[in-house]
Protein backbone atom coordinates (compact mmCIF):
# COMPACT_ATOMS: atom_id res chain seq x y z
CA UNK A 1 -10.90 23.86 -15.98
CA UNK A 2 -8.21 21.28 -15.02
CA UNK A 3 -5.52 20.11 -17.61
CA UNK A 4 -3.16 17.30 -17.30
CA UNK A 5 0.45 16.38 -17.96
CA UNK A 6 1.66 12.45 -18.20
CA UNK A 7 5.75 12.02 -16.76
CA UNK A 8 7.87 9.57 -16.61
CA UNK A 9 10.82 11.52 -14.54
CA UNK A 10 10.04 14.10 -12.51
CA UNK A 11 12.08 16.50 -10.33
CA UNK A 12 12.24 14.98 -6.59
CA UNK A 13 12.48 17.87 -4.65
CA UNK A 14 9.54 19.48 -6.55
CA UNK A 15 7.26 16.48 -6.71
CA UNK A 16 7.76 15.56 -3.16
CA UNK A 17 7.26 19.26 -2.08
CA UNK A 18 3.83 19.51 -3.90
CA UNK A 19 3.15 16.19 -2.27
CA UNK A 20 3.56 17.84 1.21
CA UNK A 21 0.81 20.41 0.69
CA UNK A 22 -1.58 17.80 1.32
CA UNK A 23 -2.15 16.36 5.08
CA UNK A 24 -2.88 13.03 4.09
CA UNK A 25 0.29 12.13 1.42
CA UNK A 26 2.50 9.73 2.60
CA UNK A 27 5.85 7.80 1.47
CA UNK A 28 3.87 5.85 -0.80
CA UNK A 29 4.17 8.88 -3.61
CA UNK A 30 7.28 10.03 -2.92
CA UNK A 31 9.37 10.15 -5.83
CA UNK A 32 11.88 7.81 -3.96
CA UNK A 33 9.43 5.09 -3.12
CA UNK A 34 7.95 4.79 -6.89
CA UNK A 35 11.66 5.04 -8.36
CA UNK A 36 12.73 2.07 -5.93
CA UNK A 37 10.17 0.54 -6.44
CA UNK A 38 10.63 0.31 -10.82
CA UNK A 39 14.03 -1.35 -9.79
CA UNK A 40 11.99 -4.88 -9.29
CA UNK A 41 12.09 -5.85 -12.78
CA UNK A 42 10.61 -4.84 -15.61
CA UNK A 43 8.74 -1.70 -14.13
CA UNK A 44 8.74 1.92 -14.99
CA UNK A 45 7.28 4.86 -13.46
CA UNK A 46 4.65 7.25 -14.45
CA UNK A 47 3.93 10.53 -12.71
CA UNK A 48 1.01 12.65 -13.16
CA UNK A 49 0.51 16.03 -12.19
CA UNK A 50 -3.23 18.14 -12.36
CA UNK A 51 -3.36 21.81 -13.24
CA UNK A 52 -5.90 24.71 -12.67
CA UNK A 53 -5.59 27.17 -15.05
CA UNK A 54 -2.79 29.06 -13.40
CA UNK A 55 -0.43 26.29 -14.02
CA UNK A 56 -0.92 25.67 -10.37
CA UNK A 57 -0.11 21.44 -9.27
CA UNK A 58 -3.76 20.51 -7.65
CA UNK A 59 -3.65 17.11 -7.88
CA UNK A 60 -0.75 14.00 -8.42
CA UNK A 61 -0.68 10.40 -8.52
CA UNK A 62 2.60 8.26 -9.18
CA UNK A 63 2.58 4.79 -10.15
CA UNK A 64 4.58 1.84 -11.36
CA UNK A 65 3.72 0.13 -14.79
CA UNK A 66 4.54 -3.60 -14.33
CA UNK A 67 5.41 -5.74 -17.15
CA UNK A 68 6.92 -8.61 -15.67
CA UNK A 69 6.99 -10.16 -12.32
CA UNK A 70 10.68 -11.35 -10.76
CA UNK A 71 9.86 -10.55 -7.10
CA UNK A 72 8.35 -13.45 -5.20
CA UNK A 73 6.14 -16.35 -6.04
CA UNK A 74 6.10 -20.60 -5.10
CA UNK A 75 9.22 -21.07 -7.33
CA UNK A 76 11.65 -19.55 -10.30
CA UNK A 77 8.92 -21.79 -12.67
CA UNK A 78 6.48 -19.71 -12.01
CA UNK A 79 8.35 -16.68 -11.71
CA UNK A 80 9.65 -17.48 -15.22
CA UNK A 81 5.90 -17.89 -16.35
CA UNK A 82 4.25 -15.09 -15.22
CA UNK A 83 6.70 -13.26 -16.85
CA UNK A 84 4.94 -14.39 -20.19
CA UNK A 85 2.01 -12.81 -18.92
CA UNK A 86 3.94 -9.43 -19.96
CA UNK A 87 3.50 -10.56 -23.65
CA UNK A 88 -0.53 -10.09 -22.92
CA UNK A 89 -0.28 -6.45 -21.38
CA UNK A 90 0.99 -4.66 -18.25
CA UNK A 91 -0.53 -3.65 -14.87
CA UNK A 92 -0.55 -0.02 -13.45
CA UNK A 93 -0.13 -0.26 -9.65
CA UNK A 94 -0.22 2.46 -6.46
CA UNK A 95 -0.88 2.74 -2.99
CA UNK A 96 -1.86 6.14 -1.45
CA UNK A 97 -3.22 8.33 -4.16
CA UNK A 98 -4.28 10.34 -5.89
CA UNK A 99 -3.57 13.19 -3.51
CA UNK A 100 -5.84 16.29 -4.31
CA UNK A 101 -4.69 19.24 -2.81
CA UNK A 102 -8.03 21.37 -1.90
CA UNK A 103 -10.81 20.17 0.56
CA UNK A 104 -13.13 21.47 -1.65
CA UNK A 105 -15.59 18.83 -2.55
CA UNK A 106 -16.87 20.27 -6.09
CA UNK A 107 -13.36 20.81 -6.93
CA UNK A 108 -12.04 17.43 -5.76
CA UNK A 109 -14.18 15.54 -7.45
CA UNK A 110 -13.44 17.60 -10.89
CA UNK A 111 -9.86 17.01 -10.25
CA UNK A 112 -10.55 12.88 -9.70
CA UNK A 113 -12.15 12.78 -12.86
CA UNK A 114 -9.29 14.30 -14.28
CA UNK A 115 -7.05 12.02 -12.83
CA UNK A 116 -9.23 9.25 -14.16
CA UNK A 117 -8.93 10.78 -17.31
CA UNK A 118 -4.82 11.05 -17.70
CA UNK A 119 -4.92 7.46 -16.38
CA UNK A 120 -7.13 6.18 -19.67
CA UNK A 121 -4.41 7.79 -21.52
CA UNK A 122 -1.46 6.01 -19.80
CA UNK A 123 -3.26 2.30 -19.90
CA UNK A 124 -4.35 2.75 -23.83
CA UNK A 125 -0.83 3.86 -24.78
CA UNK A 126 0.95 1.09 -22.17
CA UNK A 127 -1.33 -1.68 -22.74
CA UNK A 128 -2.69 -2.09 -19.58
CA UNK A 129 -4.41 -4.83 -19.03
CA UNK A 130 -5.14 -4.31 -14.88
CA UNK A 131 -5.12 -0.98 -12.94
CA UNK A 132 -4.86 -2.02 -9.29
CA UNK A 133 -4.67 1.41 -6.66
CA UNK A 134 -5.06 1.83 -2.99
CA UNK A 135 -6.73 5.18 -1.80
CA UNK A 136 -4.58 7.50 0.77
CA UNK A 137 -5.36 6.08 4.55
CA UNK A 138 -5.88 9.28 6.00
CA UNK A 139 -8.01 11.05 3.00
CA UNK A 140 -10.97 11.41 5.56
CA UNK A 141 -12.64 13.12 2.97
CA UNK A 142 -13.68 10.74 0.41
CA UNK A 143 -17.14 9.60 0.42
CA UNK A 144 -20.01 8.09 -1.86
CA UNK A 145 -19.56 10.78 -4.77
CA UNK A 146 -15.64 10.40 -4.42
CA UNK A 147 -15.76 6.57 -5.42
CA UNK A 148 -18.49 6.64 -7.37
CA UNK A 149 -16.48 8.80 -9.73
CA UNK A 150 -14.40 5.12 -10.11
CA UNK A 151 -17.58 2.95 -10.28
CA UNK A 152 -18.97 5.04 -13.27
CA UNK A 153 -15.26 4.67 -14.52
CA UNK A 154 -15.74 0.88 -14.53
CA UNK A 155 -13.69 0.25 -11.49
CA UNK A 156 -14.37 -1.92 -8.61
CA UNK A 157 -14.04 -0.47 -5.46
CA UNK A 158 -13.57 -2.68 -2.34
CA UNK A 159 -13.82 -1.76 1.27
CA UNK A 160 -11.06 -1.56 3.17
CA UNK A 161 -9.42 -0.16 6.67
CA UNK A 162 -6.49 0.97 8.79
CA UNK A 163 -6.14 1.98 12.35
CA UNK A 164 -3.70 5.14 13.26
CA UNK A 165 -3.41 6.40 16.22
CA UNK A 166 -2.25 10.36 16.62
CA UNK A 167 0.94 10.95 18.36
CA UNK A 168 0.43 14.41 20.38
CA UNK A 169 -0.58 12.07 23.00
CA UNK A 170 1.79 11.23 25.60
CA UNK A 171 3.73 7.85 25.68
CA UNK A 172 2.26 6.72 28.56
CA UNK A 173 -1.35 7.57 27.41
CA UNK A 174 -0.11 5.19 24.44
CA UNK A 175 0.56 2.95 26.06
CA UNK A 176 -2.10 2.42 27.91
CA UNK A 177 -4.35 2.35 24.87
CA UNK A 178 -2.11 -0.86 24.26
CA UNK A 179 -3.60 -4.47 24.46
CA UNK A 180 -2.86 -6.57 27.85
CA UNK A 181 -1.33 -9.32 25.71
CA UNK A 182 1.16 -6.74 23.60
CA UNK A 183 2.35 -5.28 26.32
CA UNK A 184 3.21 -8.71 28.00
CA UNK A 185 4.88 -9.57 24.65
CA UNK A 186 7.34 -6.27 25.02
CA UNK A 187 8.35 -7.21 28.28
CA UNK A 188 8.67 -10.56 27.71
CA UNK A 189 11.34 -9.27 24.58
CA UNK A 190 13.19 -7.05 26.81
CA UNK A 191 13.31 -9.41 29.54
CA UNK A 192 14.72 -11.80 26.76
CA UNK A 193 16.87 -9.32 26.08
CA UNK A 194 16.02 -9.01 22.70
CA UNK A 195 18.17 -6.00 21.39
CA UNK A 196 17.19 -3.44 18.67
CA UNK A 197 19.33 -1.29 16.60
CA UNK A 198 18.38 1.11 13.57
CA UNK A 199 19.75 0.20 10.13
CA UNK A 200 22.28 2.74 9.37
CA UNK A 201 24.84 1.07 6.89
CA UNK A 202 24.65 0.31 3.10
CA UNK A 203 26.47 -3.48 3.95
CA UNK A 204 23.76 -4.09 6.47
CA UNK A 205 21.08 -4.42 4.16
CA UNK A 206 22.12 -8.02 3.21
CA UNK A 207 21.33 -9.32 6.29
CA UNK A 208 18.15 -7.48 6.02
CA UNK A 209 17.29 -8.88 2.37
CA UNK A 210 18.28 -12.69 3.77
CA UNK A 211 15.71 -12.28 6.74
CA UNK A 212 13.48 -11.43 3.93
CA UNK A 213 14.21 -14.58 1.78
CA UNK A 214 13.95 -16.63 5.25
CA UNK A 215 10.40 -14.87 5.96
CA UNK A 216 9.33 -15.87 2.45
CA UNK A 217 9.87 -19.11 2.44
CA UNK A 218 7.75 -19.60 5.85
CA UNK A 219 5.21 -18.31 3.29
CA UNK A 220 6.36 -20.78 0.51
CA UNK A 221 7.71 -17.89 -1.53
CA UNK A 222 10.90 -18.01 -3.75
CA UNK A 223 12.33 -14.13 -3.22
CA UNK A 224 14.49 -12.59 -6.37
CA UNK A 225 15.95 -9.31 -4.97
CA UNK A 226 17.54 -7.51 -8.70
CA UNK A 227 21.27 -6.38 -7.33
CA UNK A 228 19.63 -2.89 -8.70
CA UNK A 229 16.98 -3.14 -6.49
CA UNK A 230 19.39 -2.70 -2.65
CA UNK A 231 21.10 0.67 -4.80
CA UNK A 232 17.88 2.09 -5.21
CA UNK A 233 16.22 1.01 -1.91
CA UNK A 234 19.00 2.52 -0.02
CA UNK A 235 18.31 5.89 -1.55
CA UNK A 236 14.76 6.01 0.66
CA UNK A 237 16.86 5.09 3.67
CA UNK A 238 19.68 8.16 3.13
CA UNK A 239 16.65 10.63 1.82
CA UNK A 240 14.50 9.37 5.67
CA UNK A 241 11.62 8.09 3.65
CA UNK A 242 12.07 5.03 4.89
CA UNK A 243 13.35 3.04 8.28
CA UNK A 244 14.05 -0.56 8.53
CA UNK A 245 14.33 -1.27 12.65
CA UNK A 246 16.18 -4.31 13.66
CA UNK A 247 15.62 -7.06 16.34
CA UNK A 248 18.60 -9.42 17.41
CA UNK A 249 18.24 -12.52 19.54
CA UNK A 250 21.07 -14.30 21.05
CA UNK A 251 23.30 -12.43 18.15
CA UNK A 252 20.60 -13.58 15.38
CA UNK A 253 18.47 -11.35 13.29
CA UNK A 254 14.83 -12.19 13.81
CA UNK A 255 12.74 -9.76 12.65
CA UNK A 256 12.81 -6.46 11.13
CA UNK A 257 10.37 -3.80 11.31
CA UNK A 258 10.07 -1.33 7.53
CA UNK A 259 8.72 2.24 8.18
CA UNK A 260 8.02 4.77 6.04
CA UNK A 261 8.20 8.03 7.61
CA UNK A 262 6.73 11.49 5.10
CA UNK A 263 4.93 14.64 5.63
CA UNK A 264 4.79 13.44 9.60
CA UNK A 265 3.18 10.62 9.15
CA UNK A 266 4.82 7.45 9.94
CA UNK A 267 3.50 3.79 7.92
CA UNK A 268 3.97 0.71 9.77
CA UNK A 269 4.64 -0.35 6.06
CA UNK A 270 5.85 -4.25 6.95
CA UNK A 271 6.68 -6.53 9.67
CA UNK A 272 9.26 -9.13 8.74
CA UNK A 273 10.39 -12.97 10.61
CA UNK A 274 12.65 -15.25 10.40
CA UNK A 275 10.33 -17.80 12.43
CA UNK A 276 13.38 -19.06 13.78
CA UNK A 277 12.11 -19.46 17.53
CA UNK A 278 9.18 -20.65 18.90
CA UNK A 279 7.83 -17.53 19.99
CA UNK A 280 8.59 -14.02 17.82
CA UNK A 281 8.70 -11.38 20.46
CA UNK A 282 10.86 -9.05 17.80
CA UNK A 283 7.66 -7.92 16.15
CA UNK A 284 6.21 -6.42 19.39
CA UNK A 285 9.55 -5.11 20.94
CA UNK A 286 9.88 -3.66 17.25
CA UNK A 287 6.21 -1.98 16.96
CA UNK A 288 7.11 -0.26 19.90
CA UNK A 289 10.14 0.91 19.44
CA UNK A 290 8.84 2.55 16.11
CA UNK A 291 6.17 3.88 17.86
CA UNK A 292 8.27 5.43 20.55
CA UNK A 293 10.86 6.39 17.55
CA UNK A 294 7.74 8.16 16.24
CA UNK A 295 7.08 10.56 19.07
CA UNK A 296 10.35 11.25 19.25
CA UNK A 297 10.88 12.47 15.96
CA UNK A 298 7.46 14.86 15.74
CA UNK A 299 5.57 12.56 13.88
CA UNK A 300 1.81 13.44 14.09
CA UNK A 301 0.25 9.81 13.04
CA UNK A 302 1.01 6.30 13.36
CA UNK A 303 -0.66 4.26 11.07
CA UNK A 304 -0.21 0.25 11.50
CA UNK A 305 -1.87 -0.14 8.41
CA UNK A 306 -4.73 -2.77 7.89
CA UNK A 307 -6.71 -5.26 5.62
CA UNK A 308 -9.61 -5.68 3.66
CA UNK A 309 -13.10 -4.95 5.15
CA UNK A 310 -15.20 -7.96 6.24
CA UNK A 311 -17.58 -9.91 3.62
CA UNK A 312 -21.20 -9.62 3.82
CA UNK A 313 -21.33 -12.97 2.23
CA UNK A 314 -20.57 -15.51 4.98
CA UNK A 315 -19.55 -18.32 2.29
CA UNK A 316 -16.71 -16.14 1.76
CA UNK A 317 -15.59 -16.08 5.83
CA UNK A 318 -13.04 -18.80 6.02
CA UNK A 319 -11.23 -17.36 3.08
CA UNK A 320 -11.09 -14.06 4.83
CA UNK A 321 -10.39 -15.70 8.02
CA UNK A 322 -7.49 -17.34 6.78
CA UNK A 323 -6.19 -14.33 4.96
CA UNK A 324 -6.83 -11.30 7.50
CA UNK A 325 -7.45 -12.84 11.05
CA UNK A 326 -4.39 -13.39 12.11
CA UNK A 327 -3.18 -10.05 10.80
CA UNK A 328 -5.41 -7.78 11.74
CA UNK A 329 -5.82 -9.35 15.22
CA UNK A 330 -1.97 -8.06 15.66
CA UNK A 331 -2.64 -4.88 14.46
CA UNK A 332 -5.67 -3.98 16.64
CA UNK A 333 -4.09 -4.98 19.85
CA UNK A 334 -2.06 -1.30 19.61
CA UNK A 335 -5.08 0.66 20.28
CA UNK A 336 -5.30 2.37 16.85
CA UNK A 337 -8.57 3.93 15.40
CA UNK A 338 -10.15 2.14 12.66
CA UNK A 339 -10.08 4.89 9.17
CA UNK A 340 -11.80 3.37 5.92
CA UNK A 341 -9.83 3.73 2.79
CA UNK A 342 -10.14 1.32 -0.46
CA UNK A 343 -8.73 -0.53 -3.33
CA UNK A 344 -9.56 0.78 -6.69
CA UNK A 345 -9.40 -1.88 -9.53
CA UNK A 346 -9.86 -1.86 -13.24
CA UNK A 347 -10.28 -5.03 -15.95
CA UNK A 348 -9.41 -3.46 -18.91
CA UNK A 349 -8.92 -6.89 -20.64
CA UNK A 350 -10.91 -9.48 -19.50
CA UNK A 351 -9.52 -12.22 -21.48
CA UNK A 352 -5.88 -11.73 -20.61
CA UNK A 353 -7.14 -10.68 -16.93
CA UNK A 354 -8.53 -14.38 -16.48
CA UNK A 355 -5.57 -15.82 -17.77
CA UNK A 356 -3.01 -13.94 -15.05
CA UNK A 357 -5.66 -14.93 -12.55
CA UNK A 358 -5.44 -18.98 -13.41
CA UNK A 359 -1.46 -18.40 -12.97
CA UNK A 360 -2.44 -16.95 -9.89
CA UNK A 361 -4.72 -19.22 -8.24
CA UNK A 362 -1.85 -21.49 -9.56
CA UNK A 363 0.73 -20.28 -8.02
CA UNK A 364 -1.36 -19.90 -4.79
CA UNK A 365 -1.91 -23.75 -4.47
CA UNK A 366 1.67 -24.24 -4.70
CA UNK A 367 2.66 -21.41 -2.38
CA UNK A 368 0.28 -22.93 0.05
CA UNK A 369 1.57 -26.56 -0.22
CA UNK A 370 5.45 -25.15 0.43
CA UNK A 371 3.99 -22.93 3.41
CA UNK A 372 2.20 -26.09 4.98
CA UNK A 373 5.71 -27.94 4.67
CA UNK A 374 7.52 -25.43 6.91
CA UNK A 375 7.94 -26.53 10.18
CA UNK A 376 8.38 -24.26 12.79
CA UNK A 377 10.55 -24.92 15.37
CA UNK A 378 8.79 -25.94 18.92
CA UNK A 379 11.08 -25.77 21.83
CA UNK A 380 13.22 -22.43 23.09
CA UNK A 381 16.83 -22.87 22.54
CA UNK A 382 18.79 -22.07 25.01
C-alpha cells in the first residue's frame, strides 16, 4: 500500500511544507536543521519520504549519517580517535521523527513499518553500525503497538519525557504556573540588570560559539566548531528556524539561550554558560524572555524539553541522579506538563558497537576528571 523513496537532497520549501501538515513536527526535521547539522564533520543527510498510492507524502523522517566525530569530547586525542571508529561503520542519528501525517492508527502503524523498512535499506547500503532516534515530543499518539513496531524491529526503546506548556494562556496565568524559586531568580537578573538582546548579526555568532567553547570546558569538553559549520548554522537563524537569545552581565556574555521555533511550536532546544559568576541568573532571565518571545509571536507550545525516564532498578539511581537531577529539576520549576516520548536505538554490529562504547566510557572518565578540575568562581565581582 505504502512505497518509499531514499534522498539525499531534497527541495526545502517542499519538505518543510509536508512537514507542517503534521501538528506535532518541529525544527528538528526541517530541512535547515539536518543540512546544518551535516556541516559537523563527516556527516551527510538522508531524507525519506512515504507514499500512498496516489503519490501522496504520508510519512518523512530526515537524518544525519555520522562517520566521524570532530564536535566535542575530553581532548583533540580522543577526538582524533574516535574518528577511527568511522573505519568500523557509521551511525544514523534524529530527533523528532518520523512524522506520520494521518491519526489513523491502522494506517500509522503501516506507514512506521514502512519507515522501518527504508531505514534497513539506508544502514545496509551506509554501513551502519548504530541507529540512535528520538520520537516527536508532542506525537501524543504513539502507544504500545506504535513502539512495539521498533521492538519486533530489534530496537531498544527507552522511556523518556518532556514538559510543554500551551501558550493560549495568558502571561500572567504563566506565570503563575512558575516555581517560587524561578521567579526569584528573574528578578534577581533584572534587578542585576542583566540585559538581553536577540542575535541578529552574522559577526555576532563568534561570541556566541566562544561562550560555547567556555561552557564546554566547565564540562571538560574540547569544542571543534568546522568554519563550515557558523555558514550553515546561520541559514536556520535568517530562515526563523532557529533563535539564539543573549544575556549580558556587566558588558560580558554569560549565557545564551538556542530556540528552535517551527510549525508554532517553540523547543527550548539548549541552555548555554559561561559559569563565569557565582550565581547564573542569565538562564532564568533567558527562559523567560523566550517564553514571553513565544506568546508574542503566536506560538501555540513551549516545550523545555526533558530527560530520560527514571530507572526501576535502584542500583542504577546515582548514575541517573548525577546525569538528570540537576537538569530536570530546572526544567520542572516552569510549570510545564510532563508528555512521554522515547529514544529508539538499534545495534546493528555488536562487535564494532562495544568497541565505540569502550572509547566512550573512555572518554567519559577523562571528561569527568577535566570537569572536576574546573573551579568555579565563589565570590560576586563587583
Amino acid at each position: 500500500m505504502y512505497s518509499f523513496e531514499i534522498l539525499k537532497s531534497v527541495d526545502p520549501q517542499i519538505w518543510n511544507n509536508n512537514l507542517k501538515r503534521s501538528p506535532y513536527s518541529t525544527f528538528f526535521q526541517t530541512f535547515e536543521y539536518i543540512n546544518s547539522q551535516c556541516a559537523m564533520g563527516n556527516h551527510y543527510p538522508i531524507f525519506i519520504n512515504i507514499f500512498d498510492e496516489n503519490k501522496d507524502v504520508k510519512g518523512q523522517l530526515g537524518f544525519v549519517i555520522i562517520q566521524s566525530i570532530v564536535t566535542a569530547t575530553s581532548s583533540r586525542l580522543m577526538s582524533n580517535t574516535f574518528s577511527l571508529f568511522s573505519k568500523l561503520g557509521s551511525r544514523a542519528v534524529w530527533a523528532g521523527g518520523p512524522v506520520i501525517h494521518t491519526a489513523d492508527k491502522m494506517q500509522r502503524l503501516e506507514i512506521l513499518r514502512t519507515i522501518i523498512k527504508a531505514l534497513e535499506v539506508v544502514s545496509k547500503n551506509n554501513d551502519i553500525v548504530l541507529i540512535d532516534g528520538y520520537t516527536p515530543h508532542q506525537d501524543f499518539l504513539i502507544d504500545e503497538d506504535y513502539k512495539n513496531e521498533f521492538k519486533i524491529s530489534d530496537y531498544q526503546v527507552q522511556n523518556f519525557f518532556t514538559f510543554a506548556t500551551e501558550t493560549n494562556k495568558s502571561l500572567e496565568q504563566i506565570w503563575d504556573g512558575v516555581h517560587e524559586s524561578a521567579k526569584r531568580d528573574v528578578k534577581r537578573a533584572q534587578k542585576r540588570n542583566i540585559t538581553v538582546k536577540e542575535l541578529t548579526d552574522f559577526s555576532e555568532l563568534d561570541d556566541y560559539f566562544m561562550l560555547s567553547n567556555k561552557w564546554a570546558k566547565t564540562k571538560g569538553m574540547d569544542t571543534q566548531i568546522p568554519p563550515r559549520y557558523k555558514k550553515e548554522y546561520w541559514k536556520c537563524i535568517e530562515s526563523g528556524i532557529e533563535k539564539i537569545f543573549l544575556a549580558y552581565e556587566d558588558g560580558e556574555l554569560v549565557t545564551s539561550h538556542r530556540l528552535g521555533c517551527f510549525n508554532n511550536i517553540a523547543f527550548s532546544h539548549k541552555i548555554t554558560n559561561s559559569y563565569s559568576r557565582p550565581t547564573s541568573l542569565g538562564g532564568p532571565l533567558l527562559t523567560w524572555h523566550a517564553i514571553e518571545w513565544a506568546k508574542k509571536s503566536g506560538m501555540r507550545v513551549f516545550d523545555f524539553s526533558g530527560g530520560e525516564s527514571p530507572p526501576t532498578n535502584a542500583v542504577n539511581d546515582k548514575k541517573y541522579v548525577e546525569q538528570w537531577n540537576s537538569l530536570l529539576t530546572y526544567k520542572r520549576k516552569w510549570g510545564g506538563q510532563e508528555f512521554p516520548y522515547y529514544h529508539l536505538l538499534k545495534i546493528r554490529k555488536k562487535i564494532n558497537y562495544k568497541l565505540f562504547r569502550i572509547l566512550s566510557k573512555t572518554d567519559w572518565v577523562f571528561r569527568d576528571y577535566k570537569k572536576k578540575q574546573y573551579k568555579r568562581p565563589t565570590t560576586v565581582k563587583n
